[in-house]
C-alpha atoms as a PDB file:
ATOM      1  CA  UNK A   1     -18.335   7.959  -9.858  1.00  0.00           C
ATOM      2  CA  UNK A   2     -14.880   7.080 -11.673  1.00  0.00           C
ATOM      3  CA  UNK A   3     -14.624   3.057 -12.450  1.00  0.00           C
ATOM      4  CA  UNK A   4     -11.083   3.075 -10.283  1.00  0.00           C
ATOM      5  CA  UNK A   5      -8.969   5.503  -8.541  1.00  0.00           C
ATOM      6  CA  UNK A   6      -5.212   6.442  -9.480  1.00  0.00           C
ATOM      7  CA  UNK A   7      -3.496   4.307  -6.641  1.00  0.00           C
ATOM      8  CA  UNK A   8      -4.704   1.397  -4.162  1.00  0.00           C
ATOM      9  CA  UNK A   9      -6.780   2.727  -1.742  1.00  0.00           C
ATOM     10  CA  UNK A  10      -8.464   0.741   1.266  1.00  0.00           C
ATOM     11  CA  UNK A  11     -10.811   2.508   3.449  1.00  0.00           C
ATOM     12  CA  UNK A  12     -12.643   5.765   2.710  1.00  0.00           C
ATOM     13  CA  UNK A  13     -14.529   8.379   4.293  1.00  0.00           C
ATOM     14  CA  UNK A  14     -17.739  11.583   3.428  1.00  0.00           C
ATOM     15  CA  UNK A  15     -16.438  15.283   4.320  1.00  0.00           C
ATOM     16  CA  UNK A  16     -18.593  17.004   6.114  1.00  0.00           C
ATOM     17  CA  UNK A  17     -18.176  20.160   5.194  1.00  0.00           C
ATOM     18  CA  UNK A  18     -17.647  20.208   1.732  1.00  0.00           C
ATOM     19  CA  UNK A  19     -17.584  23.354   0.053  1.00  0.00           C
ATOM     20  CA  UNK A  20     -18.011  23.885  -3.925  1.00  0.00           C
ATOM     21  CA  UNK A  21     -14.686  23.251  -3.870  1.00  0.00           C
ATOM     22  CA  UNK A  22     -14.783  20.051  -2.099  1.00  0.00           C
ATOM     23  CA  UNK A  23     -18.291  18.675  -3.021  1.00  0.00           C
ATOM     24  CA  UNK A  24     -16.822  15.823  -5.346  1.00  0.00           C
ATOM     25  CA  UNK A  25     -14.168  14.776  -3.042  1.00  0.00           C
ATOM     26  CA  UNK A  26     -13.971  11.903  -0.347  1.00  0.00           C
ATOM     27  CA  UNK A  27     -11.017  11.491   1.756  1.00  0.00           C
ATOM     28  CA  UNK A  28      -9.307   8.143   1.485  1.00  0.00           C
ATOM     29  CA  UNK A  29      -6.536   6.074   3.092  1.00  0.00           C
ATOM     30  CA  UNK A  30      -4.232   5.500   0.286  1.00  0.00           C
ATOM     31  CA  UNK A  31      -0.748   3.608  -0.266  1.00  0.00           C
ATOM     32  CA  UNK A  32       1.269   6.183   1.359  1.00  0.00           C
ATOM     33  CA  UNK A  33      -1.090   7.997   3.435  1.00  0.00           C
ATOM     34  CA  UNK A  34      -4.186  10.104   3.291  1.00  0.00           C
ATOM     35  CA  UNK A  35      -5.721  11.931   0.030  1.00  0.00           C
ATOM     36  CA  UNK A  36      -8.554  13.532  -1.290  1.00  0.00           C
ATOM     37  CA  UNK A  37     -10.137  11.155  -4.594  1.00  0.00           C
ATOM     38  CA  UNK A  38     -12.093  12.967  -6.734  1.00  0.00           C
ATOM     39  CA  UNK A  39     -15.453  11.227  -7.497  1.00  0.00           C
ATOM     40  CA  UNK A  40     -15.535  12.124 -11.060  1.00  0.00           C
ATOM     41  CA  UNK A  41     -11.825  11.604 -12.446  1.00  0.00           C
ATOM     42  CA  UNK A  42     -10.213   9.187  -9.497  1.00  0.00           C
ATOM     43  CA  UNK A  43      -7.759  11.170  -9.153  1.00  0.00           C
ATOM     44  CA  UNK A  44      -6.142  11.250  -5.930  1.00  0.00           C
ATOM     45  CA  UNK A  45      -4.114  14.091  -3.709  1.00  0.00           C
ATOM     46  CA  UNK A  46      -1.892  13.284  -1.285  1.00  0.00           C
ATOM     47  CA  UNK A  47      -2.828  15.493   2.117  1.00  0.00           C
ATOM     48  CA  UNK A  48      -0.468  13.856   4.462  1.00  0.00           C
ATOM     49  CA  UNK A  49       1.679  11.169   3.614  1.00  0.00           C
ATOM     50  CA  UNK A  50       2.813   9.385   7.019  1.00  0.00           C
ATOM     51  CA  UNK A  51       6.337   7.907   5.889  1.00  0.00           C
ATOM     52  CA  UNK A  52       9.821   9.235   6.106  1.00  0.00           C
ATOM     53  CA  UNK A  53      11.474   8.196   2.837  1.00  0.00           C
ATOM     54  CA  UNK A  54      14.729   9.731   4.681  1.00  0.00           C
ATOM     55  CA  UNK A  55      14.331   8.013   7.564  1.00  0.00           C
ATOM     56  CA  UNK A  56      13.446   4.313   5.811  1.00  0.00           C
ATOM     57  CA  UNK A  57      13.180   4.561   1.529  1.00  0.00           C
ATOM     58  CA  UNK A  58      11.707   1.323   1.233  1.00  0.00           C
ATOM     59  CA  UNK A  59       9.092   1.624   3.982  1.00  0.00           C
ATOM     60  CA  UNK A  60       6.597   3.596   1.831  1.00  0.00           C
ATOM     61  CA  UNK A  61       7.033   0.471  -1.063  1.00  0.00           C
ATOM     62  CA  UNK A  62       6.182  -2.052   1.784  1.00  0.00           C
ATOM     63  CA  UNK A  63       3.215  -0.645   3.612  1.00  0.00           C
ATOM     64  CA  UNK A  64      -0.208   0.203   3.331  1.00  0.00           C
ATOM     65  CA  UNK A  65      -3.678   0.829   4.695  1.00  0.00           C
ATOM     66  CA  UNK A  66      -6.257  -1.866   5.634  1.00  0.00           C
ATOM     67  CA  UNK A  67      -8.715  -0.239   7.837  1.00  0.00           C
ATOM     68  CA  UNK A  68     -10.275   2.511   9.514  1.00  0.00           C
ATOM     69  CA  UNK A  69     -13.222   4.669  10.663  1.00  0.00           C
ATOM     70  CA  UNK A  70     -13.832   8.450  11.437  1.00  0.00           C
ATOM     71  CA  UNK A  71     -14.757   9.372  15.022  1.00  0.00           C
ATOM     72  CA  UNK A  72     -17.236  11.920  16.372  1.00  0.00           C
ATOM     73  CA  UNK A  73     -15.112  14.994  16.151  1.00  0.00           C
ATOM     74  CA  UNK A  74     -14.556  14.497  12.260  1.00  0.00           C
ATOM     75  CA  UNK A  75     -10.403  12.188  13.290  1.00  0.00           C
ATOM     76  CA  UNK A  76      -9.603   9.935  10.484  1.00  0.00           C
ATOM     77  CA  UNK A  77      -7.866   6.718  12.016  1.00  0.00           C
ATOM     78  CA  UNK A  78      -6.058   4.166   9.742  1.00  0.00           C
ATOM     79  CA  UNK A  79      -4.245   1.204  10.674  1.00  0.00           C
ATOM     80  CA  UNK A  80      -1.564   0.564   8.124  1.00  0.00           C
ATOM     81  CA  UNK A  81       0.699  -3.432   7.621  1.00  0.00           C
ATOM     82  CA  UNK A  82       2.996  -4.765   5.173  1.00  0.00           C
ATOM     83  CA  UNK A  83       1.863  -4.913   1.872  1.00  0.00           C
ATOM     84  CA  UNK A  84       0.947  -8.572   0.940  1.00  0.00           C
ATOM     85  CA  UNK A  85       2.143  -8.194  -2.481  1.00  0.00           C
ATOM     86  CA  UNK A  86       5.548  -7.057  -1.243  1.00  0.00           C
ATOM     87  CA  UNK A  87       6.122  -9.217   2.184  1.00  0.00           C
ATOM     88  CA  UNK A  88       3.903 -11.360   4.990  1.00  0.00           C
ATOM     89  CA  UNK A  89       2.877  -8.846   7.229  1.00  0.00           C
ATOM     90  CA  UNK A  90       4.706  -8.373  10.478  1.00  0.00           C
ATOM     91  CA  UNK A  91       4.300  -5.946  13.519  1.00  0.00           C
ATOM     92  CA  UNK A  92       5.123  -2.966  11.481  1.00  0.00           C
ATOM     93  CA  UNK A  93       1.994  -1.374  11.185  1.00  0.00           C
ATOM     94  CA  UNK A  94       0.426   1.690  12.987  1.00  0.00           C
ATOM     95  CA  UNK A  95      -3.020   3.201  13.829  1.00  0.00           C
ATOM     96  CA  UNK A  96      -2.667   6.872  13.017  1.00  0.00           C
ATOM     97  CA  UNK A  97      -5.128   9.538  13.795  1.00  0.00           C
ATOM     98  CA  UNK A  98      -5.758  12.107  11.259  1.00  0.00           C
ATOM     99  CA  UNK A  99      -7.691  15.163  12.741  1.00  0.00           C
ATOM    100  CA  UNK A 100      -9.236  17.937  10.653  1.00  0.00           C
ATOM    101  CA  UNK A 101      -6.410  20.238  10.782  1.00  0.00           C
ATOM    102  CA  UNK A 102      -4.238  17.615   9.294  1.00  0.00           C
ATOM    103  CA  UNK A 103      -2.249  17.030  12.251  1.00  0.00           C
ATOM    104  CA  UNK A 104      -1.131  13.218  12.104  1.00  0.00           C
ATOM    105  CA  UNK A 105      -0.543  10.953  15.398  1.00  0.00           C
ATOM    106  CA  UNK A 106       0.462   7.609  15.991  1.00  0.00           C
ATOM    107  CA  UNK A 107      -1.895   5.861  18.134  1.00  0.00           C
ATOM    108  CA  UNK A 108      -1.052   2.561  18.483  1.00  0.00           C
ATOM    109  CA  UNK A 109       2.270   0.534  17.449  1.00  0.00           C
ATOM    110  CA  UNK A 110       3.407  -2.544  16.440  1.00  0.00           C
ATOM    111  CA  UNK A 111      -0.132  -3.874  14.574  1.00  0.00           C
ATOM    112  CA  UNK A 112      -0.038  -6.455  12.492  1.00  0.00           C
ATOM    113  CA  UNK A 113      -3.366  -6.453  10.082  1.00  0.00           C
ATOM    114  CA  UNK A 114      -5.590  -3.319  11.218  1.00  0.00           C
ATOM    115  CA  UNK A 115      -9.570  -3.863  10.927  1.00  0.00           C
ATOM    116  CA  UNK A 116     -12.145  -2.933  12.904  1.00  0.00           C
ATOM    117  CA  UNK A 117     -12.149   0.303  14.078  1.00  0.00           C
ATOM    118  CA  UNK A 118     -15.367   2.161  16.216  1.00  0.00           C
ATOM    119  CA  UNK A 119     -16.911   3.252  19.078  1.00  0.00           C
ATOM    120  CA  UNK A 120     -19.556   2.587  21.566  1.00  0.00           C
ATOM    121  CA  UNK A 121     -23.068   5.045  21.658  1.00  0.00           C
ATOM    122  CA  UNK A 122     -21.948   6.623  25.368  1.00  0.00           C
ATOM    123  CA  UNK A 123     -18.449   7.876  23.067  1.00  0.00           C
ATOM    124  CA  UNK A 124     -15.940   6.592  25.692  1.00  0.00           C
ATOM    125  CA  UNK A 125     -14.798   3.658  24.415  1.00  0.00           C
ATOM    126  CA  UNK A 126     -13.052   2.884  21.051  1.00  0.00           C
ATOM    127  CA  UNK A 127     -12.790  -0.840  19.962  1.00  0.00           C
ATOM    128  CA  UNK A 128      -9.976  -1.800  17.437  1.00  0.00           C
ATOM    129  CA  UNK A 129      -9.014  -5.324  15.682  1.00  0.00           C
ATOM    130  CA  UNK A 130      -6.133  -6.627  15.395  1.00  0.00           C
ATOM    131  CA  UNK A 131      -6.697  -9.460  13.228  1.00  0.00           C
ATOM    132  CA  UNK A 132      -4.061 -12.060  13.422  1.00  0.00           C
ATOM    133  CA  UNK A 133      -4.320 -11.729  17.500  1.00  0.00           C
ATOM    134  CA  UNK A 134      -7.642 -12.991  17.350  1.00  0.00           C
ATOM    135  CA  UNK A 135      -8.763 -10.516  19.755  1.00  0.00           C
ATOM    136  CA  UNK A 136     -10.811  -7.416  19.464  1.00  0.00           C
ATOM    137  CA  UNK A 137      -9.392  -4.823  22.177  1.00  0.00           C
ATOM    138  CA  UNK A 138     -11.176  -1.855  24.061  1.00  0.00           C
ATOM    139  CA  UNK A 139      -9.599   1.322  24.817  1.00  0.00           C
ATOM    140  CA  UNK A 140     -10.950   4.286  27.040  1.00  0.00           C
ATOM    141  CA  UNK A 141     -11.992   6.878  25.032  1.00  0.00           C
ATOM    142  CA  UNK A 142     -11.472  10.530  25.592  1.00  0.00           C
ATOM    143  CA  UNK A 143     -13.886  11.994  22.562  1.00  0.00           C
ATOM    144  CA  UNK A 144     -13.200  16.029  23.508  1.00  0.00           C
ATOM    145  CA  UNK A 145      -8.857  14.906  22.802  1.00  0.00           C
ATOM    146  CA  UNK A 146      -8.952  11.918  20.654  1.00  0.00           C
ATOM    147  CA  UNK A 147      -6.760  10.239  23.617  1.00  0.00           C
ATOM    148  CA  UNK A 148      -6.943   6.508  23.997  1.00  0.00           C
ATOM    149  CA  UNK A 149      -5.866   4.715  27.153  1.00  0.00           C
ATOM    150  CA  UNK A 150      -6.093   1.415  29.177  1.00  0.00           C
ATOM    151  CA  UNK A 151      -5.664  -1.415  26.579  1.00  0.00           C
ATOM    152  CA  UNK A 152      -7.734  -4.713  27.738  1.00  0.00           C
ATOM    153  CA  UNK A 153      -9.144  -7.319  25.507  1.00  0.00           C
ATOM    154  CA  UNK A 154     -12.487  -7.260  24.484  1.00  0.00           C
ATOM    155  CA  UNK A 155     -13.178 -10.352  23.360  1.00  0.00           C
ATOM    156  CA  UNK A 156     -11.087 -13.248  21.734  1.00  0.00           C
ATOM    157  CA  UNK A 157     -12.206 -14.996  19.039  1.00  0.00           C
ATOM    158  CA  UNK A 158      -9.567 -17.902  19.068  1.00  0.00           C
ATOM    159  CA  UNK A 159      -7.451 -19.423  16.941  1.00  0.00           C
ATOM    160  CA  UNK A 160      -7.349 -20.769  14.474  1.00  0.00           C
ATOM    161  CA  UNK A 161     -10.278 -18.233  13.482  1.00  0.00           C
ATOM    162  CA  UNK A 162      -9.369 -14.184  13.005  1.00  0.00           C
ATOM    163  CA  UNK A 163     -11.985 -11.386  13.662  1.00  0.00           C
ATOM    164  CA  UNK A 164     -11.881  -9.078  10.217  1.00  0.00           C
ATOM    165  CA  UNK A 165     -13.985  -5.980   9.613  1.00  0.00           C
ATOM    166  CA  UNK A 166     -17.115  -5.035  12.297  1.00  0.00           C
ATOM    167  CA  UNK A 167     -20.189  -2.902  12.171  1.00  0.00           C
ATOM    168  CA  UNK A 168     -21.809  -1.301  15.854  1.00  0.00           C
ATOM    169  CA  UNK A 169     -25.115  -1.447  16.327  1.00  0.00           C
ATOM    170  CA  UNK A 170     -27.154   1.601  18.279  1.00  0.00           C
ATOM    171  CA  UNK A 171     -26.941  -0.860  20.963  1.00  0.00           C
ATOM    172  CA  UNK A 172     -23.824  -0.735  21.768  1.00  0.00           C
ATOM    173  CA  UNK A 173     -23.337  -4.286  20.087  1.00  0.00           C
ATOM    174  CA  UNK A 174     -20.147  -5.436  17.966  1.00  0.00           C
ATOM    175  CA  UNK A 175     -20.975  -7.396  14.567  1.00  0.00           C
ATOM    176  CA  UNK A 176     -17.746  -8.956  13.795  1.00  0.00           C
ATOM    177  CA  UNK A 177     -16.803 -10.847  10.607  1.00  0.00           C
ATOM    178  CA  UNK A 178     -14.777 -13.975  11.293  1.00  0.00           C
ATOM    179  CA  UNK A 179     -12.555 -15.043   8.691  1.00  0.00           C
ATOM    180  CA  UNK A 180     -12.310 -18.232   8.712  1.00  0.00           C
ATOM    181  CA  UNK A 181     -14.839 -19.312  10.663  1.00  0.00           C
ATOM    182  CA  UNK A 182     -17.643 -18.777   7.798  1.00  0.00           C
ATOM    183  CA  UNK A 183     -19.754 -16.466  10.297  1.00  0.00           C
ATOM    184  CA  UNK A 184     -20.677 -13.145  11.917  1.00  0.00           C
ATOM    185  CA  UNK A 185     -20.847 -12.783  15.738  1.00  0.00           C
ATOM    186  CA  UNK A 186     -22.646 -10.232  17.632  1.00  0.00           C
ATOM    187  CA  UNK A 187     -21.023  -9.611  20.806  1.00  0.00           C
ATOM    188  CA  UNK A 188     -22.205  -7.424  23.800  1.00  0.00           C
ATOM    189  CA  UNK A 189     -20.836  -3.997  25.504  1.00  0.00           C
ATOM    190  CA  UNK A 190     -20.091  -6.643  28.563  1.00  0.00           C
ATOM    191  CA  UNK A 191     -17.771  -8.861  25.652  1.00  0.00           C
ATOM    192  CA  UNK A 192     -20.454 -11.580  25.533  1.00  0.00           C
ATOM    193  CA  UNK A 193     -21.103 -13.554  22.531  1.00  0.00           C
ATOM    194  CA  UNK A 194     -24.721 -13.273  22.321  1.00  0.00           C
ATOM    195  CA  UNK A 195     -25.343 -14.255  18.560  1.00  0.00           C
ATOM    196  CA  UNK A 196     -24.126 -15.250  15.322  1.00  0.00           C
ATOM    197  CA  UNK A 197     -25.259 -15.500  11.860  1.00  0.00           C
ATOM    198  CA  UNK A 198     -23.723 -18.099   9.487  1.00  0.00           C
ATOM    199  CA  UNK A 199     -22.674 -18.495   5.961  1.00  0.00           C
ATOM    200  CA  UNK A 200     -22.117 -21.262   3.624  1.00  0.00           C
ATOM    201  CA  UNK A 201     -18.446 -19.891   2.488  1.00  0.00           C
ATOM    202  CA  UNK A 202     -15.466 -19.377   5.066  1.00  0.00           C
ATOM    203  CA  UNK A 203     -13.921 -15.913   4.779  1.00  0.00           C
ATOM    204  CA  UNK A 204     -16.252 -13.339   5.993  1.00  0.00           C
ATOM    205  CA  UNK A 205     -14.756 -10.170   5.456  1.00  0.00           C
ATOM    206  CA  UNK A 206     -16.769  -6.842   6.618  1.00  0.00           C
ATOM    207  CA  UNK A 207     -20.494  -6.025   7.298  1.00  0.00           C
ATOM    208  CA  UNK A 208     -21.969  -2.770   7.390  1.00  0.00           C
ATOM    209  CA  UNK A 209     -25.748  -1.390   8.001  1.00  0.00           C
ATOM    210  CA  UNK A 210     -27.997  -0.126   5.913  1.00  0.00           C
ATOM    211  CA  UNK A 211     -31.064   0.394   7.862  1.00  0.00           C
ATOM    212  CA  UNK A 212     -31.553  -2.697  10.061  1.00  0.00           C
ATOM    213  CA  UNK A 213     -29.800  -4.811   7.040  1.00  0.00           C
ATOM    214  CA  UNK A 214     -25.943  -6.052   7.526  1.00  0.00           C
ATOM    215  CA  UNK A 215     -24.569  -6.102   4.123  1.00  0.00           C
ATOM    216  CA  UNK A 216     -21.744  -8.775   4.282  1.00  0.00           C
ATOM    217  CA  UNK A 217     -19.016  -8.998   1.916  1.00  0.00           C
ATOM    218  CA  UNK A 218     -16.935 -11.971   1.782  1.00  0.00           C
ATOM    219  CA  UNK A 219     -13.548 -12.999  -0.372  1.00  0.00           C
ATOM    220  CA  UNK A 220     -13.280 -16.122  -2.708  1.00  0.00           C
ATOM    221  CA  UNK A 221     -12.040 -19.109  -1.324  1.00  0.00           C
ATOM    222  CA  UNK A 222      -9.859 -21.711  -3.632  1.00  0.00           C
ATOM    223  CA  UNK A 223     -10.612 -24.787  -1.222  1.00  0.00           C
ATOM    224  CA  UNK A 224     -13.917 -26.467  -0.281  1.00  0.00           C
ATOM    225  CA  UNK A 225     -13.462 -28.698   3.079  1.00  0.00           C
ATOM    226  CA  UNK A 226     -15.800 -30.729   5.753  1.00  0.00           C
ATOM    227  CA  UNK A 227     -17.103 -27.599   7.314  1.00  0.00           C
ATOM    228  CA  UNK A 228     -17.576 -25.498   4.245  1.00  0.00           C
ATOM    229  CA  UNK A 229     -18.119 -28.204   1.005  1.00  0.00           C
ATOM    230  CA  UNK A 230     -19.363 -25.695  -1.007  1.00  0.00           C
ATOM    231  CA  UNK A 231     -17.136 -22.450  -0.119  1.00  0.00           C
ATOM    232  CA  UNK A 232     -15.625 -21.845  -2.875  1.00  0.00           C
ATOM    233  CA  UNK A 233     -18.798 -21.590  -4.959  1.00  0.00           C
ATOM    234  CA  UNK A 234     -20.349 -19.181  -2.522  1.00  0.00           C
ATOM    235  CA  UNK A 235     -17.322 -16.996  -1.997  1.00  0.00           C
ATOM    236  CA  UNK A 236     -16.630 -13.531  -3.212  1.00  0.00           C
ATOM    237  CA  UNK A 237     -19.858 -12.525  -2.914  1.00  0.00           C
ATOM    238  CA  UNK A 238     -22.195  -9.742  -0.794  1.00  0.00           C
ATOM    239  CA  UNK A 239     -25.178 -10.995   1.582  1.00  0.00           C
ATOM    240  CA  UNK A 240     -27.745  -9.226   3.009  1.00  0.00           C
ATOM    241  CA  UNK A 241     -29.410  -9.729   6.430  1.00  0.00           C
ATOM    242  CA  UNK A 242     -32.043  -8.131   8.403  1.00  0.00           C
ATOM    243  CA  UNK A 243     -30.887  -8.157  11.635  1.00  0.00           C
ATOM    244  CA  UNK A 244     -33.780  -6.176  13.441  1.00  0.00           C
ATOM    245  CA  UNK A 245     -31.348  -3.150  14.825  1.00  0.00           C
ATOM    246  CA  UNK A 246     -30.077   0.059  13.305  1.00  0.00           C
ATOM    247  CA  UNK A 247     -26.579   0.432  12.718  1.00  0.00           C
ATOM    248  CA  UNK A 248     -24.944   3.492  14.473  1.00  0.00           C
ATOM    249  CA  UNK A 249     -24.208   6.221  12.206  1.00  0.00           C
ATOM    250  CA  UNK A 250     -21.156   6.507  10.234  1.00  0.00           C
ATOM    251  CA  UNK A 251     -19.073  10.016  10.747  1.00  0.00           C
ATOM    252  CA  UNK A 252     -17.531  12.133   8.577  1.00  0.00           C
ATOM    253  CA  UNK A 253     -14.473  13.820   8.108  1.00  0.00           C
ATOM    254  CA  UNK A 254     -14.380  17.445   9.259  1.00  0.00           C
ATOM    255  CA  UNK A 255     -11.736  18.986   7.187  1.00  0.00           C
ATOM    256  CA  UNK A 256     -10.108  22.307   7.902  1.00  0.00           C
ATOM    257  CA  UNK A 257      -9.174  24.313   4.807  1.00  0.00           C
END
């Protein structure tokens, strides 16, 4: 695998039906959209870039991916925001859907900072995060289209706390990183908070199974506080916890050549 790719690149994602052709190449949201990265070289290719440098020129210097997950028909979906190094992100972003034949649709407007994307074991619902709302929503799910519909909140974290990354167990069960709030959280198909795992550092990032382990990645932390008095020495790092329950299965993307 290269040691970096050629531009920043946030979420990524197997092909499933990789020919010779394809075998050392993962599709990725990028900067400006989505590309094949080559494992070897890092190279990347731009398949569909989702700006209109006509319609806005600067919009494709301000934006990027944070997020995003493949459903079970092989449909790439992306949230994008603002670019922190370029501005504080505002309600610019979008949740695009990417399906094998490279036809690109915008899902859901006005998102601030994308995470969590998946969906439940039955297929009909999709759950997406929109971080600075505190809330994790639930959509229907129409798996044979790639349709969402009916918008409700999940569950809400609260302020001052914001849900991050999340991992589904074969359950049915959300495991939801709160940033901020130094844990995990396993919540219910019903939206019931029904357990939670704790760390000794505040911003928890993403978890994702391996197995019945959650590996947990977290980001560094510059201030220690009552709560957390020794954040800043355990932040940054990856934990792993058995959890006694399989992860669902990751998808991957079915391109069309």
């Amino acid at each position: 695998m290269a040691d970096s790719l050629s531009d920043t690149c946030s979420v990524t994602a197997n092909i499933a039906n990789g020919d010779d052709d394809h075998k050392d190449l993962i599709v990725v949201a990028a900067k400006h959209g989505y590309a094949l990265a080559d494992r070897n070289t890092g190279e990347l290719s731009y398949i569909r870039k989702v700006w209109d440098e006509q319609e806005d020129p600067e919009k494709p210097h301000r934006m990027r991916f944070n997020d995003g997950a493949v459903d079970s028909h092989g449909r790439f979906w992306a949230g994008s925001m603002n670019d922190p190094k370029v501005q504080k992100p505002t309600n610019e972003g979008v949740l695009f859907r990417l399906d094998p034949d490279l036809q690109l649709h915008r899902m859901v407007e006005g998102v601030s900072i994308p995470n969590g994307i998946g969906w439940n074991p039955r297929d009909d619902t999709m759950y997406f995060t929109d971080s600075p709302t505190a809330k994790i929503f639930a959509f229907d799910f129409d798996a044979s289209t790639g349709t969402i519909s009916n918008r409700r909140v999940h569950y809400d974290v609260g302020e001052p706390m914001e849900p991050d990354g999340f991992a589904i167990d074969e359950e049915g069960c959300i495991w939801s990183a709160i940033y901020g709030g130094g844990k995990i959280i396993r919540i219910s198909p019903e939206g019931k908070l029904i357990g939670e795992i704790s760390f000794p550092t505040r911003n928890i990032t993403c978890p994702t199974f391996v197995g019945t382990e959650l590996f947990v990645t977290t980001a560094k932390d510059d201030v220690n506080d009552e709560r957390f008095p020794e954040s800043v020495r355990y932040g940054g790092r990856v934990y792993r916890i058995d959890v006694g329950v399989r992860g669902k299965p990751r998808n991957e993307f079915r391109f069309q050549k």
